[in-house]
Each structure stands twice: as structure tokens, then as C-alpha cells.
Protein backbone atom coordinates (compact mmCIF):
# COMPACT_ATOMS: atom_id res chain seq x y z
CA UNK A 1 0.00 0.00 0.00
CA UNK A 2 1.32 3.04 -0.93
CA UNK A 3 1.04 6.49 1.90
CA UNK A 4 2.12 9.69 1.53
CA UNK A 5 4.78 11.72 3.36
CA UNK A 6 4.02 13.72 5.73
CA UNK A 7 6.06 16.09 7.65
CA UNK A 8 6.19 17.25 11.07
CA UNK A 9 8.64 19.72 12.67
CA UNK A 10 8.93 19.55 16.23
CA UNK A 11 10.39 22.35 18.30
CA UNK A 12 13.81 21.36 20.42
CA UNK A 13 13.20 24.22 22.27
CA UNK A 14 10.52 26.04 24.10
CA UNK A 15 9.58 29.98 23.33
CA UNK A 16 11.90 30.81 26.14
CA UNK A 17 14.45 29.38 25.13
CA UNK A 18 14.69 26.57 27.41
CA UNK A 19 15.30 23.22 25.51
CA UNK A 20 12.42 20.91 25.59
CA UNK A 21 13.64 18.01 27.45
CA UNK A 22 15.16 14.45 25.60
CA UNK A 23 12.42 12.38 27.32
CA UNK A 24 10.09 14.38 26.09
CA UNK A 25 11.35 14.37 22.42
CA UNK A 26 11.65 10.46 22.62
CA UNK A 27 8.11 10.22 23.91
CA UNK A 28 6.62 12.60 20.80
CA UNK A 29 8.90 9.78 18.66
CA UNK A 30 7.10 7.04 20.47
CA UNK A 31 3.53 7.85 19.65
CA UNK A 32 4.56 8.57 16.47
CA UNK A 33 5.78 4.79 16.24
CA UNK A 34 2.92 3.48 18.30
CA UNK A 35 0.33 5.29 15.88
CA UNK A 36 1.77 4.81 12.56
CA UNK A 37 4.28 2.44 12.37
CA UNK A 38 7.34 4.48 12.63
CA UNK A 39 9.18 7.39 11.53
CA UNK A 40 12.63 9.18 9.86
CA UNK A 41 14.23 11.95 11.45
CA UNK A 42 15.89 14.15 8.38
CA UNK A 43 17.36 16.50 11.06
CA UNK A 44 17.42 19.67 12.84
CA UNK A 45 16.83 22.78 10.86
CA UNK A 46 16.51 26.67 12.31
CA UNK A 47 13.84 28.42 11.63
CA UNK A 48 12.11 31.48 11.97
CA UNK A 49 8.36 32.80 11.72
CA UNK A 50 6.01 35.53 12.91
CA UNK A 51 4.28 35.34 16.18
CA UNK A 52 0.80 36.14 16.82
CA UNK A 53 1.90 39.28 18.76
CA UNK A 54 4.23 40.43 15.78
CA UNK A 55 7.25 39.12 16.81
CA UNK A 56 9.63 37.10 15.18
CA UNK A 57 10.90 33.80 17.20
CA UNK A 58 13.70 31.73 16.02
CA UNK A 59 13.96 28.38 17.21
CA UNK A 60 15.38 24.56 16.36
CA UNK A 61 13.07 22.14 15.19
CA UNK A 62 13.33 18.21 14.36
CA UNK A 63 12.23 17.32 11.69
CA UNK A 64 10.03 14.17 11.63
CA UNK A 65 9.11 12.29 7.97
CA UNK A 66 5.99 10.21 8.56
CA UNK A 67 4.48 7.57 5.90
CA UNK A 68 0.80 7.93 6.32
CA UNK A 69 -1.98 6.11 4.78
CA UNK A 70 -4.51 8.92 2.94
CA UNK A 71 -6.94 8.10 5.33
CA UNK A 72 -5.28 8.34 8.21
CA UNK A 73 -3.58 11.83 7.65
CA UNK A 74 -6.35 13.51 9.90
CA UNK A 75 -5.08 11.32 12.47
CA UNK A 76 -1.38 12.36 12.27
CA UNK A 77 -2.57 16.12 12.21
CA UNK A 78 -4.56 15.85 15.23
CA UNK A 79 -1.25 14.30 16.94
CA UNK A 80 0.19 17.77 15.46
CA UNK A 81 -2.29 19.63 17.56
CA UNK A 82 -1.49 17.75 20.21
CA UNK A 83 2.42 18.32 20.15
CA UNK A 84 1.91 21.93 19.60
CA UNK A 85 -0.03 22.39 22.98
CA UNK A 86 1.96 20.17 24.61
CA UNK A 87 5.06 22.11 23.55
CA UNK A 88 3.32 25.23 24.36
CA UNK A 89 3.12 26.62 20.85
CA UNK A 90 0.80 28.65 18.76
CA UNK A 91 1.25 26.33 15.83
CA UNK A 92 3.04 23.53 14.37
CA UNK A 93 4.42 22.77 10.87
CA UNK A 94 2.23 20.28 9.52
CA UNK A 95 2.94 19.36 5.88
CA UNK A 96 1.52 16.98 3.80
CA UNK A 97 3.96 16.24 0.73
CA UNK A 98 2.85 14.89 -2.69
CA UNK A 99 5.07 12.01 -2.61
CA UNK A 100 4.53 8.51 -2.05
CA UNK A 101 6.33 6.46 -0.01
CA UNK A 102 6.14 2.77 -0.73
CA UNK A 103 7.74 -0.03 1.53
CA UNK A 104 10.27 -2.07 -1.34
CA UNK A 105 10.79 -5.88 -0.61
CA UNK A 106 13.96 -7.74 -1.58
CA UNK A 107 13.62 -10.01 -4.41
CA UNK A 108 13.97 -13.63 -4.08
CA UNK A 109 17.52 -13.34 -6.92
CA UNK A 110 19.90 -11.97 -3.84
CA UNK A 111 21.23 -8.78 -3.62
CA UNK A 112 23.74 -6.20 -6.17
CA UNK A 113 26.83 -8.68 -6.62
């Protein structure tokens, strides 16, 4: 079955400043893996955007690929909403790619020799 990628970056820090605590991070990777199946980290990135007050914040994020099942991407954005107030934030990037990720199984021949 073939999903699509979805993409979630998590905040390593909190609007503060004060870095949002490894347990806390491995938990948010945990439900992740618990909910659909697993995950990819493609790194941390910096970035900035425009608070709700004006201001501009600057922070580290993770970010988190997830291969999602079309009918189950309402589920992984509601897990979104749920980091985001649990990390305190106004919002959370939540993007849904249009690639498709497909699982590939070895053949039965061997491997490249």
C-alpha cells in the first residue's frame, strides 16, 4: 500500500528558550511509532516565523518524515495539535507532501553482486 509523506517539525526548544527536554522528544517519537508504524528523522533545521503578537521567534526544530496512509492523515494532524499544545506553541508545521512512499521488498535473486 502506498502512503504519503508527511512532515512534522517539532520544536527542540521552548519559546523561552529553554530546551524541551530528551524524554520528552523520545516520547513525541514514540507515539509517532505506536500510531503509525514508525518514523525518519531528516534532522534539525533553524527556523524562523512571525508570532501572533508580531514578533519574530527563532527556534530549532526536528524534523520528523511520517508515511501515512490517505486516510489516516487527519489522524497524524490531530497528533500535530497535540504536540503543539503540549510544547506550548501557537502552531506547528504540519505538511503533507505529494510524494509517495512505498515499503520495497527484496527479491527472491539476492542482492547487487
Amino acid at each position: 500500500m502506498r502512503k504519503n509523506k508527511c512532515i512534522i517539525l517539532v520544536p527542540t526548544q521552548y519559546k523561552d528558550g529553554t530546551p524541551v527536554p530528551e524524554s520528552v522528544i523520545v516520547g513525541i517519537k514514540r507515539k509517532i511509532d505506536e500510531e503509525f508504524d514508525g518514523h525518519t528523522v531528516a534532522g534539525v533545521n533553524q527556523g524562523a516565523f512571525r508570532m501572533a503578537d508580531g514578533t519574530m521567534q527563532h527556534e530549532p526544530t526536528l524534523e520528523i518524515w511520517v508515511a501515512v496512509a490517505p486516510d489516516r492523515i487527519d489522524e497524524l494532524r490531530e497528533l500535530a495539535r497535540k504536540l503543539a499544545r503540549t510544547l506550548k506553541q501557537e502552531s506547528i508545521w504540519f505538511e503533507v507532501t505529494n510524494s509517495q512512499v512505498e515499503f520495497v521488498k527484496p527479491d527472491e535473486d539476492g542482492g547487487l553482486e
